[in-house]
N, C-alpha and C. Protein backbone atom coordinates (compact mmCIF):
# COMPACT_ATOMS: atom_id res chain seq x y z
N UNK A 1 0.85 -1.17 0.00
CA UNK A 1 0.00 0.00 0.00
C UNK A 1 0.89 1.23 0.00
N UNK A 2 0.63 1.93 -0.72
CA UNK A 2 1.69 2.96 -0.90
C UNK A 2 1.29 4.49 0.64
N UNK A 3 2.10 5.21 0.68
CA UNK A 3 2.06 6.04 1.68
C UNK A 3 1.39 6.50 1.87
N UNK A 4 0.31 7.34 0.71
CA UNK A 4 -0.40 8.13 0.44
C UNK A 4 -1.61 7.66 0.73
N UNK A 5 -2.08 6.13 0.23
CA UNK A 5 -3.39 5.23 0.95
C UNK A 5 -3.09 5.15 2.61
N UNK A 6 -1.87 4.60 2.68
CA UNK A 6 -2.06 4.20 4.32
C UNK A 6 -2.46 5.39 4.97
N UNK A 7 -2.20 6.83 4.73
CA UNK A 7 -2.71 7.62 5.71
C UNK A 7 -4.07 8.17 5.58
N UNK A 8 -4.43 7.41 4.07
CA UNK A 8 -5.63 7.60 4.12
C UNK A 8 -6.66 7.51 5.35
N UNK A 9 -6.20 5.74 5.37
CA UNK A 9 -7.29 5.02 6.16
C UNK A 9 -7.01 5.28 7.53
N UNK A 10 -5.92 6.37 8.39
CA UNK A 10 -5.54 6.72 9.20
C UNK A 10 -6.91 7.45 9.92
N UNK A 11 -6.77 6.75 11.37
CA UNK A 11 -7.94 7.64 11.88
C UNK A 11 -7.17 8.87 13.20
N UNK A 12 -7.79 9.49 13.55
CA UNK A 12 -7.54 10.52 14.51
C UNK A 12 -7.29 9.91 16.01
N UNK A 13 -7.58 8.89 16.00
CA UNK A 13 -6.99 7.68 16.97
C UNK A 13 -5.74 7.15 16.82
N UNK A 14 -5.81 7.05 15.49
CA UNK A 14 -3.81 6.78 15.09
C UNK A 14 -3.05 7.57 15.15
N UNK A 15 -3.83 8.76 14.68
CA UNK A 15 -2.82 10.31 14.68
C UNK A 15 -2.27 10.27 15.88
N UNK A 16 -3.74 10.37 17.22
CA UNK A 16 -2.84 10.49 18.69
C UNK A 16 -2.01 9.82 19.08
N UNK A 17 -2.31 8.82 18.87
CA UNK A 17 -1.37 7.56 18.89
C UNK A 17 -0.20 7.70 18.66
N UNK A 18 0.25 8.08 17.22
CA UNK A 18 1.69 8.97 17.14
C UNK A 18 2.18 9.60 17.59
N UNK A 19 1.36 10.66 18.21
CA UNK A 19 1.71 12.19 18.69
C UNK A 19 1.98 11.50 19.86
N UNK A 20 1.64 10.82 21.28
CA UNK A 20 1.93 10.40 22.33
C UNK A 20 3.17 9.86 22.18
N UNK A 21 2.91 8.83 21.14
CA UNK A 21 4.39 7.86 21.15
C UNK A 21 5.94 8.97 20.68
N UNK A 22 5.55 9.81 20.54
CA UNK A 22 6.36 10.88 19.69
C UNK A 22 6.74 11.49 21.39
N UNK A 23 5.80 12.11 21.77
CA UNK A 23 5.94 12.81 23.19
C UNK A 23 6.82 12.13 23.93
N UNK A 24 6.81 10.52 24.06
CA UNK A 24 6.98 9.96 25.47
C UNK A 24 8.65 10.03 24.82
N UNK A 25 9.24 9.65 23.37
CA UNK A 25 10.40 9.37 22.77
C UNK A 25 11.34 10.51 23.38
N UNK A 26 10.88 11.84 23.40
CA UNK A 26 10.92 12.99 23.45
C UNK A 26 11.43 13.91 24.19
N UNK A 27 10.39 13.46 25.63
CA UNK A 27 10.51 13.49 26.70
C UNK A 27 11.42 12.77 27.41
N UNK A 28 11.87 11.71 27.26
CA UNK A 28 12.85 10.51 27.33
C UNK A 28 13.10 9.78 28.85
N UNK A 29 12.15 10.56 29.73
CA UNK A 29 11.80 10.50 31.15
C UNK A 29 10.76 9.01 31.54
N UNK A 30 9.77 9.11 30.87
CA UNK A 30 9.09 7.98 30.98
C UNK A 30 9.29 6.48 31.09
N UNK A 31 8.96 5.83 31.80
CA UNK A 31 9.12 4.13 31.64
C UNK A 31 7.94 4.09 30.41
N UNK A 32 8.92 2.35 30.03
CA UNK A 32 7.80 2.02 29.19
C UNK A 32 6.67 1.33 29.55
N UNK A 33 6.48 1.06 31.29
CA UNK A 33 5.20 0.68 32.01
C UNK A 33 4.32 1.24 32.52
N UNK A 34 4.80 3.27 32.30
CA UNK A 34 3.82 4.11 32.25
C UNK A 34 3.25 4.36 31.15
N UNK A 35 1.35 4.37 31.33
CA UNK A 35 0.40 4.54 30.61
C UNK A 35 0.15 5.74 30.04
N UNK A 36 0.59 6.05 28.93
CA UNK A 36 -0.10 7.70 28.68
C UNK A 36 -1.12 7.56 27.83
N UNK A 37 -1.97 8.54 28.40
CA UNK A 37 -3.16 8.68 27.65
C UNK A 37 -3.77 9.93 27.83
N UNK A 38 -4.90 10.64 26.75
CA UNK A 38 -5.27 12.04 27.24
C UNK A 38 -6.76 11.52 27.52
N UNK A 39 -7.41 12.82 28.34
CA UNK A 39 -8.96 12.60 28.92
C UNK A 39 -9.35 13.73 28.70
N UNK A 40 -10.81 13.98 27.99
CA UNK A 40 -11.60 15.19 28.35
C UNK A 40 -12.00 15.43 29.70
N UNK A 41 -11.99 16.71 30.01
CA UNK A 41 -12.95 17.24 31.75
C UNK A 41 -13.26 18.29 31.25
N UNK A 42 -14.49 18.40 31.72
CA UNK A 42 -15.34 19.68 31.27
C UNK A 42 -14.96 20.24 29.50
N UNK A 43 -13.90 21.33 29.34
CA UNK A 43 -14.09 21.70 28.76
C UNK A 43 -12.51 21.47 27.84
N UNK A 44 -12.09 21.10 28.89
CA UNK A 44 -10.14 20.78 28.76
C UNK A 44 -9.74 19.39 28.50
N UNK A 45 -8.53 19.01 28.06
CA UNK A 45 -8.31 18.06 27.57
C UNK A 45 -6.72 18.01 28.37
N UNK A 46 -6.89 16.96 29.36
CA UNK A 46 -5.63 16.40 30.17
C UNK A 46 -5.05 15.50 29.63
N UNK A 47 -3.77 15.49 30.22
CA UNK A 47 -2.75 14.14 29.32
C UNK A 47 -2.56 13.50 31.09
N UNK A 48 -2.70 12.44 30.95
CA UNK A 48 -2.93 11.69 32.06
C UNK A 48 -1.56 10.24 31.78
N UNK A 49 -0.98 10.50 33.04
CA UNK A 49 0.13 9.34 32.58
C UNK A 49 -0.34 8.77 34.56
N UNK A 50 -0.39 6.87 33.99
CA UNK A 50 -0.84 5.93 34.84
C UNK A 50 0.66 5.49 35.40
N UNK A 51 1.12 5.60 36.82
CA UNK A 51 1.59 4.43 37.14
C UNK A 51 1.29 3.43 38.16
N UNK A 52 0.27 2.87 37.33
CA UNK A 52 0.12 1.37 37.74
C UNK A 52 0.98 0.46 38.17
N UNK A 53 1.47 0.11 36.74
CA UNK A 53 2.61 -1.20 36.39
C UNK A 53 4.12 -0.05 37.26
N UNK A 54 4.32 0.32 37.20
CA UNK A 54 5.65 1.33 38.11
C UNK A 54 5.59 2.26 38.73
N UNK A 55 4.70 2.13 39.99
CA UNK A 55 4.48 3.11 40.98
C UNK A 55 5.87 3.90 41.92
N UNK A 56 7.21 2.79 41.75
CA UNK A 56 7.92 3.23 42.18
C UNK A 56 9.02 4.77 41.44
N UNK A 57 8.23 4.97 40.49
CA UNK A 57 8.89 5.95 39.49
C UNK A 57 7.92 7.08 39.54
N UNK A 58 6.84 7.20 40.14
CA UNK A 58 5.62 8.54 40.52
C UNK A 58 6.19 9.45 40.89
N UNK A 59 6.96 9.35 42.13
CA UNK A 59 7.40 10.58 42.91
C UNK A 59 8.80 11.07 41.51
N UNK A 60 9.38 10.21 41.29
CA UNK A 60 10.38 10.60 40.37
C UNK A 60 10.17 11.53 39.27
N UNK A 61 8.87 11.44 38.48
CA UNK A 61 8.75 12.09 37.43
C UNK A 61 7.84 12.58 37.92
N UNK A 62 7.34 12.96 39.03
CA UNK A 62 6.73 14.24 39.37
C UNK A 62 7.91 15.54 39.71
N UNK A 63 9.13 15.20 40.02
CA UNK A 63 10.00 16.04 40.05
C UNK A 63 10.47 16.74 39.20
N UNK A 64 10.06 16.13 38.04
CA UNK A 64 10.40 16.47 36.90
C UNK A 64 9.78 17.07 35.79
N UNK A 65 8.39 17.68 36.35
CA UNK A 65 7.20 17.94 35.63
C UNK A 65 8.01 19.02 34.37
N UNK A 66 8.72 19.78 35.21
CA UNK A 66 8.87 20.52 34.33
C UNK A 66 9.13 20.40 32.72
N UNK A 67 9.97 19.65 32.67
CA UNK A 67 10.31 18.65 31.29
C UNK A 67 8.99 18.26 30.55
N UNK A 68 8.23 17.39 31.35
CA UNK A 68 6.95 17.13 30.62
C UNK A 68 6.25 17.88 30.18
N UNK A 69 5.95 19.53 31.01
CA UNK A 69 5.22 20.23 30.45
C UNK A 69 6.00 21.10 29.36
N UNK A 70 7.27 21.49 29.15
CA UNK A 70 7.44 21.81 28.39
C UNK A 70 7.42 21.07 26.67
N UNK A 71 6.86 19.86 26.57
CA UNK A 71 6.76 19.25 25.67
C UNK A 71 5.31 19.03 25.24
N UNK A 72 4.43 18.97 26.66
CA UNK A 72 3.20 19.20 26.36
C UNK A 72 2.62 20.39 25.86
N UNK A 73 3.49 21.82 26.39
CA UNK A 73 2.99 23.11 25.36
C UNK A 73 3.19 22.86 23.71
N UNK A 74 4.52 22.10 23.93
CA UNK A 74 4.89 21.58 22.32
C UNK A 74 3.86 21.11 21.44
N UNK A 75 3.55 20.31 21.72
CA UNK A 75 2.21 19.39 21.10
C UNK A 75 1.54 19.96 20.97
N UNK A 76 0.75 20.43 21.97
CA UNK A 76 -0.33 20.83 22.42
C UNK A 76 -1.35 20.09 22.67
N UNK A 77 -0.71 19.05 23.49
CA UNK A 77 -1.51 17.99 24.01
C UNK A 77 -2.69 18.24 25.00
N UNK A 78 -2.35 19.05 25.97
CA UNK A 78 -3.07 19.26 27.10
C UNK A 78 -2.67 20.72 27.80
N UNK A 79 -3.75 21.13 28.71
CA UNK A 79 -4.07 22.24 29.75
C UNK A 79 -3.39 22.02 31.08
N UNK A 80 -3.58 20.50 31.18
CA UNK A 80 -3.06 19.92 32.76
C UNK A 80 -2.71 18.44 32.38
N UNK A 81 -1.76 18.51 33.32
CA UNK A 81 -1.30 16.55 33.45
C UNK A 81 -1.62 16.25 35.16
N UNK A 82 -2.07 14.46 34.59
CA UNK A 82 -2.72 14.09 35.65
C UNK A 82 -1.59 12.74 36.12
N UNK A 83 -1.32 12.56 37.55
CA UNK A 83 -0.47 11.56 37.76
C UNK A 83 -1.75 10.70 38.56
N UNK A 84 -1.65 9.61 37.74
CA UNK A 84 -2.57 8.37 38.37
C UNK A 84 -1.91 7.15 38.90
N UNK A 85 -2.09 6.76 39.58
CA UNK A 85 -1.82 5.25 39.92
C UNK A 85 -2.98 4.37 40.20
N UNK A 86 -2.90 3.81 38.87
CA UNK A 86 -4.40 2.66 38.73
C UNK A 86 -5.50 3.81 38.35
N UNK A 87 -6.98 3.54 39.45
CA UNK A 87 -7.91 4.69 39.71
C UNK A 87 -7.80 5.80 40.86
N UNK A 88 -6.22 5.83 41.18
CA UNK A 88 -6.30 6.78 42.04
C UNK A 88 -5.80 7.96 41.22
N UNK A 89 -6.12 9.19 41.69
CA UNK A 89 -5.53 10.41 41.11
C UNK A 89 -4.36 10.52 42.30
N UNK A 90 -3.43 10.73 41.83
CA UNK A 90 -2.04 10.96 43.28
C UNK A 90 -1.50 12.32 43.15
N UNK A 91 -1.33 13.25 41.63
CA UNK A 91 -1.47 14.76 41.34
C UNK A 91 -1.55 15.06 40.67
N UNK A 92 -1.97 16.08 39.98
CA UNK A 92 -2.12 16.97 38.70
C UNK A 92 -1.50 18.32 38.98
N UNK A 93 -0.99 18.86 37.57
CA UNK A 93 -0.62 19.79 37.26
C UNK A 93 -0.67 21.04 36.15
N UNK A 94 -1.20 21.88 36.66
CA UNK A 94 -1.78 23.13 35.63
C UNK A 94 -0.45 23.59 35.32
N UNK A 95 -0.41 24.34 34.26
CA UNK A 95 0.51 25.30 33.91
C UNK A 95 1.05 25.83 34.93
N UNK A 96 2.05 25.72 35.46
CA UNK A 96 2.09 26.92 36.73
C UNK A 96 2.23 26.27 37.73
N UNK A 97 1.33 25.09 38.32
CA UNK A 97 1.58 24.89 39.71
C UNK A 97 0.92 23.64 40.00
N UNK A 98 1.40 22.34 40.71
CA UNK A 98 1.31 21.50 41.47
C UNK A 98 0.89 21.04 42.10
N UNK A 99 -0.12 20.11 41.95
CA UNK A 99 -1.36 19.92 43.16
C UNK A 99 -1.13 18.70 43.57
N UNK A 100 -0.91 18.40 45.30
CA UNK A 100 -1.53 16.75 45.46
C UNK A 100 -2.50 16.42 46.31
């Protein structure tokens, strides 16, 4: 299939798909057992990274937000990042400032 079909059949699910896998390369901070993914709330669109599978690396790359968000203005992935472990929320972060 030549280049020009495959991105045909490309959906906006694949696009993100790229764009994340592009982010996390990027960023170069991430395990590969953290989950990234983005979520609508209300009106905003968060990039939410899970550690589930490597909870022992949370506090670590929360130290490090800074890095992440400067890659997330890049994209323009998201408003806020959310640090989850599993279904817990453990912190999020707006532009600016640090919540737990």
């Amino acid at each position: 299939m030549s280049q020009s079909r495959s991105f045909q059949k490309s959906t906006s699910y694949d696009f993100e798909q790229e764009v994340l896998s592009r982010f996390r390369y990027l960023v170069g901070i991430l395990p590969e057992e953290c989950g990234i993914y983005r979520e609508t709330w209300n009106n905003s669109t968060v990039l939410c990274l899970n550690f589930e599978h490597c909870p022992y690396f949370l506090e670590i790359i929360k130290e490090k937000t800074d890095i992440l968000m400067t890659e997330i203005e890049r994209f323009s992935l998201a408003t806020c990042i959310l640090f989850r472990q599993g279904n817990q929320l453990k912190a999020w972060r707006q532009m600016g400032r640090i919540k737990n």
